[in-house]
N, C-alpha and C. Protein backbone atom coordinates (compact mmCIF):
# COMPACT_ATOMS: atom_id res chain seq x y z
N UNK A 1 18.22 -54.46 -18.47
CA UNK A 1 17.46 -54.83 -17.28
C UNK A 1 16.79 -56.18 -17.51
N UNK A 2 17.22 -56.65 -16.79
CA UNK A 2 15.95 -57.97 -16.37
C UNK A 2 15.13 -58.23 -16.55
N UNK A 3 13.89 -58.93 -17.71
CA UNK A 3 12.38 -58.68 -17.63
C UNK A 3 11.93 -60.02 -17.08
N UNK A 4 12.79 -61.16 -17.43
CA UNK A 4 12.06 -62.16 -16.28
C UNK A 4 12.49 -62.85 -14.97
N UNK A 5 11.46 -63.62 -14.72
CA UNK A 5 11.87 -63.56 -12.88
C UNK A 5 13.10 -64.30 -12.59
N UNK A 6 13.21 -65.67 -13.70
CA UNK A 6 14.71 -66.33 -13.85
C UNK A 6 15.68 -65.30 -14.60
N UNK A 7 15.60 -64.46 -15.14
CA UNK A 7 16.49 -63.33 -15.72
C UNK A 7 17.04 -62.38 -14.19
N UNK A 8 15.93 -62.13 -13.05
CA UNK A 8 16.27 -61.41 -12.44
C UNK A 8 16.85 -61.85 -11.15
N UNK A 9 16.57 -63.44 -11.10
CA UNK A 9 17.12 -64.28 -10.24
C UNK A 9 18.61 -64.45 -10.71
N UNK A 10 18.66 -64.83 -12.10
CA UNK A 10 20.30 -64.53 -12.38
C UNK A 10 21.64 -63.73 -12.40
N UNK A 11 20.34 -62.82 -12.08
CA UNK A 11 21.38 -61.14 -11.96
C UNK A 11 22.04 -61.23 -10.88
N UNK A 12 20.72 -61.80 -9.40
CA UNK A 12 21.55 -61.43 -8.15
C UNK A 12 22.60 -62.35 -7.87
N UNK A 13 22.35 -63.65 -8.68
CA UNK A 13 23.29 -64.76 -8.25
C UNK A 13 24.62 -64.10 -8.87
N UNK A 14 24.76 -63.28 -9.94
CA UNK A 14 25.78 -62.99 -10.88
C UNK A 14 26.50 -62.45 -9.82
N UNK A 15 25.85 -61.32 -9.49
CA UNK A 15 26.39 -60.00 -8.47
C UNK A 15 26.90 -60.67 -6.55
N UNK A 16 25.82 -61.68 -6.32
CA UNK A 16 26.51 -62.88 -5.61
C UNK A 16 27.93 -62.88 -5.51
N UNK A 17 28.08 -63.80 -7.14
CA UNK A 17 29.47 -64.43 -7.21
C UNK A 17 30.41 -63.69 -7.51
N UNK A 18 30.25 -62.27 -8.29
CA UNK A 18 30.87 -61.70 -8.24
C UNK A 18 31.63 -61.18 -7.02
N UNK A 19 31.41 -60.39 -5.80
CA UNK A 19 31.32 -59.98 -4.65
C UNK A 19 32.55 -60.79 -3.99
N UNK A 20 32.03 -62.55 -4.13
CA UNK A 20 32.73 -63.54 -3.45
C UNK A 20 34.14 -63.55 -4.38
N UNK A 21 34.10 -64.00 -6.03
CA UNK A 21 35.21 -63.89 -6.57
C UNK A 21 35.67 -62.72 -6.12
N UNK A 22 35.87 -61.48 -6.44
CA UNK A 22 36.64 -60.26 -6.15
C UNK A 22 37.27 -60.48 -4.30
N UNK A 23 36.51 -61.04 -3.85
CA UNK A 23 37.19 -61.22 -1.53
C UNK A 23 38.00 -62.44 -2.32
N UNK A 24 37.75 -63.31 -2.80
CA UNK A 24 39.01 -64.06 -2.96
C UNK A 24 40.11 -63.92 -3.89
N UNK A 25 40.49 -63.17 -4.73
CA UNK A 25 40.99 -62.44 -5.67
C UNK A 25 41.95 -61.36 -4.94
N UNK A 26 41.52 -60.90 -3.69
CA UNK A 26 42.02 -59.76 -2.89
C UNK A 26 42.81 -60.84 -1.68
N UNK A 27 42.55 -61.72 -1.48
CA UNK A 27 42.98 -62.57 -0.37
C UNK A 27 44.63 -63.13 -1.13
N UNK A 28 44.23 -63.43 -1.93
CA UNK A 28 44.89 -63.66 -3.30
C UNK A 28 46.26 -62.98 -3.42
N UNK A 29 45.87 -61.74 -3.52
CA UNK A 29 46.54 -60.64 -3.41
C UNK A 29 47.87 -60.51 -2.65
N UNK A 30 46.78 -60.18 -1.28
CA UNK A 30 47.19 -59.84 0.35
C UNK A 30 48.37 -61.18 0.35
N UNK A 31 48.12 -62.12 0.28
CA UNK A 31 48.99 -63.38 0.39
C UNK A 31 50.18 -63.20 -0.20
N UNK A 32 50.22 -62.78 -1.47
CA UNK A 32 51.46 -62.49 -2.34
C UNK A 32 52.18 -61.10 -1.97
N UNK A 33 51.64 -60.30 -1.23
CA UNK A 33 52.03 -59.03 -0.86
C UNK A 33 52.92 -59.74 0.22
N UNK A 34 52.26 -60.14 1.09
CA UNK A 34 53.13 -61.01 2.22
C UNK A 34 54.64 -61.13 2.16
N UNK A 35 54.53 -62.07 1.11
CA UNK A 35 55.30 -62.64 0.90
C UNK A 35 56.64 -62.00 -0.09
N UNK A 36 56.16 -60.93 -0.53
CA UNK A 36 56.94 -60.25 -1.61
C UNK A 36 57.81 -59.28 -0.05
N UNK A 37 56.76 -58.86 0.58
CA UNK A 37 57.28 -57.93 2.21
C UNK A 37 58.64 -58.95 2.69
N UNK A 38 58.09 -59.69 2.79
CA UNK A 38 59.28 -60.84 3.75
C UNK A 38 60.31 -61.24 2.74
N UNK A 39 60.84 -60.85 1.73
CA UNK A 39 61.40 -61.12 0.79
C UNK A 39 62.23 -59.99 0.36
N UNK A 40 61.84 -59.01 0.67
CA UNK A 40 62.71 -57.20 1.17
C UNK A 40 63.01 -57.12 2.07
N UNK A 41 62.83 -57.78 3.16
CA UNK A 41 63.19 -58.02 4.61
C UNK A 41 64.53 -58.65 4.58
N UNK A 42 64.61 -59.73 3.63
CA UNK A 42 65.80 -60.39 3.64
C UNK A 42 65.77 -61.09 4.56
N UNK A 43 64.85 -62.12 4.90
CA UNK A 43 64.91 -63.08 5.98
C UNK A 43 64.54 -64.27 5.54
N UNK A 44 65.27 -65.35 4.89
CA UNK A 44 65.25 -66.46 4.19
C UNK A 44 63.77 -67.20 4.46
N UNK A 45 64.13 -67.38 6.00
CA UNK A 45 63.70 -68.58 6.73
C UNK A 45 62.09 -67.64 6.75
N UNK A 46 61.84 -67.05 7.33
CA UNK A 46 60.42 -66.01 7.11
C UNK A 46 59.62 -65.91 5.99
N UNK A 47 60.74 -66.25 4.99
CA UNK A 47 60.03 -66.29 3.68
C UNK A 47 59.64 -67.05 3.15
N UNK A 48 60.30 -68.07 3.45
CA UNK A 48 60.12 -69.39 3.17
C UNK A 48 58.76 -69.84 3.88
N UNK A 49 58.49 -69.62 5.02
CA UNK A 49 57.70 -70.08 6.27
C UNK A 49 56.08 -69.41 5.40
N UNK A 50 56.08 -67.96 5.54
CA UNK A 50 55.15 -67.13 4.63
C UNK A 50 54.91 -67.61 3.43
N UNK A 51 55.82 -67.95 2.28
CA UNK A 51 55.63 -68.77 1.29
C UNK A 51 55.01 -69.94 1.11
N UNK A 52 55.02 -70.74 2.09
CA UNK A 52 54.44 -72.06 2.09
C UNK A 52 53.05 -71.51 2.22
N UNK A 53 52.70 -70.34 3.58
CA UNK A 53 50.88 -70.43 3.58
C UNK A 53 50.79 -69.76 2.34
N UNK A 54 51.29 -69.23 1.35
CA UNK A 54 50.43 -68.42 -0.10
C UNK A 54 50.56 -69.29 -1.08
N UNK A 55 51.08 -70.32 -1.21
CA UNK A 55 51.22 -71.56 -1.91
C UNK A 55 49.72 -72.14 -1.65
N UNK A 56 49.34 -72.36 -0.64
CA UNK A 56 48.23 -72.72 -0.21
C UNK A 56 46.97 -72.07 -0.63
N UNK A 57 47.00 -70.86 -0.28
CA UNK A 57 45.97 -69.87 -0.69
C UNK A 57 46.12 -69.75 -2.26
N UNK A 58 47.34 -69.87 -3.17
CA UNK A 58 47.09 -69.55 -4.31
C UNK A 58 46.44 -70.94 -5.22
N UNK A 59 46.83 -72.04 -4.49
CA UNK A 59 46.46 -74.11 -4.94
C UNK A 59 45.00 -73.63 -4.82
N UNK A 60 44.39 -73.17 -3.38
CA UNK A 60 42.66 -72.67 -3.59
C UNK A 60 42.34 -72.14 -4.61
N UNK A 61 42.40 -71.09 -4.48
CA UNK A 61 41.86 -70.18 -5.37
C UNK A 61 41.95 -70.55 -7.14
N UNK A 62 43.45 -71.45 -7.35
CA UNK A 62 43.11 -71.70 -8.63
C UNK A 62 42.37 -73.06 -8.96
N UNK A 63 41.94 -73.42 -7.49
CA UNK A 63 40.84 -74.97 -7.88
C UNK A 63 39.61 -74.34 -8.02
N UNK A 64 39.53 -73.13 -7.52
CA UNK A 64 38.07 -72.86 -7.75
C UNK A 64 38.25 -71.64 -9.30
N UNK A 65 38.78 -71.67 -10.07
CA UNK A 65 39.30 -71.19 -11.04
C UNK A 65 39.09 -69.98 -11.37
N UNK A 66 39.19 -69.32 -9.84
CA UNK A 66 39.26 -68.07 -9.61
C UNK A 66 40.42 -66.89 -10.64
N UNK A 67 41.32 -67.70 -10.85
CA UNK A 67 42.66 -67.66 -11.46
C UNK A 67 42.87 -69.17 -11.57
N UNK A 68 43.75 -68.54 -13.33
CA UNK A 68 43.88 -69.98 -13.91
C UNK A 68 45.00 -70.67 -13.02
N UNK A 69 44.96 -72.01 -13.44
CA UNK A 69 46.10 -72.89 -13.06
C UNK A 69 47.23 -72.37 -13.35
N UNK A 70 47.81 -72.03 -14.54
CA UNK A 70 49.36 -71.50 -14.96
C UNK A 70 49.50 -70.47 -14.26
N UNK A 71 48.56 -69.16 -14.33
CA UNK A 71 49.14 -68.12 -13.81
C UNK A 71 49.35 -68.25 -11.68
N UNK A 72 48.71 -69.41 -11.37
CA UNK A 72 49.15 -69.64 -9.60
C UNK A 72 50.36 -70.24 -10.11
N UNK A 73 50.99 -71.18 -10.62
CA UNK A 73 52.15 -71.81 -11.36
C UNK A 73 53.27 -70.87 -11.22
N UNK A 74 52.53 -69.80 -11.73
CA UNK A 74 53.79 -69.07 -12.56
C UNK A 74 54.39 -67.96 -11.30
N UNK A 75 53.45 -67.45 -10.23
CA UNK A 75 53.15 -66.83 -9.24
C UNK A 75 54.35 -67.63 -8.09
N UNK A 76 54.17 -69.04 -8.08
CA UNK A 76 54.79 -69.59 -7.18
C UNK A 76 56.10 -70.00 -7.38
N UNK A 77 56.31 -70.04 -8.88
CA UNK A 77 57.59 -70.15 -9.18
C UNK A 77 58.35 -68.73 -9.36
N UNK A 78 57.97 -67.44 -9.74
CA UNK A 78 58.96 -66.76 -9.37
C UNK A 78 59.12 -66.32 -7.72
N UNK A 79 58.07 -66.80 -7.00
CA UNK A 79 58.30 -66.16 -5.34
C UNK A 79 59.39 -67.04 -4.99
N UNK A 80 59.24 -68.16 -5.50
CA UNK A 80 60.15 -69.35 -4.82
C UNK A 80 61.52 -68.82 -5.22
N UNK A 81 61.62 -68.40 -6.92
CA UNK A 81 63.26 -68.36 -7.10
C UNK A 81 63.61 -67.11 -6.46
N UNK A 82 63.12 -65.92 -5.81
CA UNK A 82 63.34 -65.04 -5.74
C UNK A 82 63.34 -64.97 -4.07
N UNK A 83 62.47 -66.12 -3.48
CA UNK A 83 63.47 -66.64 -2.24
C UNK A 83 64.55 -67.29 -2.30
N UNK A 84 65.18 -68.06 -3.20
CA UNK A 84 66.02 -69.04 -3.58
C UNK A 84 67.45 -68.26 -3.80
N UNK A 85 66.76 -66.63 -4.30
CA UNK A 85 68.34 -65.75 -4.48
C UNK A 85 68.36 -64.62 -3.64
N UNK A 86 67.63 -64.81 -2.17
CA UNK A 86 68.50 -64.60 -1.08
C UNK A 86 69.16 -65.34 -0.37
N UNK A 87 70.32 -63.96 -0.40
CA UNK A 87 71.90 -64.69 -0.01
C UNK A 87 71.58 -65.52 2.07
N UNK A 88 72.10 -66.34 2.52
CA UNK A 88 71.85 -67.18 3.00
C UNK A 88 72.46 -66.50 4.20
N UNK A 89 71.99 -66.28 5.54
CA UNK A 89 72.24 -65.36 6.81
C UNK A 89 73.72 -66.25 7.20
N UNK A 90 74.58 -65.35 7.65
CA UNK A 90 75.77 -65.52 7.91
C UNK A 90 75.82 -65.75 9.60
C-alpha cells in the first residue's frame, strides 16, 4: 500500500495507464481478428482493403510502445503473406 501522497498519486496514474494500455492492446487485437476473418473468407481484395486499416492501427500502437516495433513487423508480415497465398478469384 501506498504511504505517501506522491506514492498514492502514482498508483492511480499506474492503474490510469494501465486501463488505457489494455483498450489499446484489445483494439490491437480486434484489428488482427479482422483481418485473419477476411482471410477465411477468401476474398483477396477485402483483405487486402481490411489489411491496410490494421497496418495502421498496429504502426500506432507500436509508436506508443504499446507493443514492440518487431513484434507489429512481424504481425504484418505474416497477414500480408498469408494474403499473398490466396489463390486469385477466377
Amino acid at each position: 500500500m501506498a504511504n505517501s501522497a506522491q506514492a498514492r498519486k502514482r498508483a492511480r496514474q499506474n492503474e490510469k495507464q494501465r486501463a488505457h494500455n489494455t483498450s489499446l492492446r484489445s483494439t490491437l487485437r480486434t484489428a488482427v481478428k479482422r483481418v485473419r476473418q477476411a482471410i477465411k473468407a477468401g476474398d483477396k481484395a477485402a483483405a487486402q482493403v481490411v489489411f491496410q486499416e490494421s497496418v495502421s492501427v498496429l504502426d500506432r500502437i507500436a509508436d506508443k510502445k504499446i507493443i514492440h516495433k518487431n513484434k507489429a513487423s512481424r504481425h504484418k508480415s505474416r497477414l500480408s503473406a498469408q494474403i499473398k497465398a490466396i489463390p486469385a478469384s477466377a
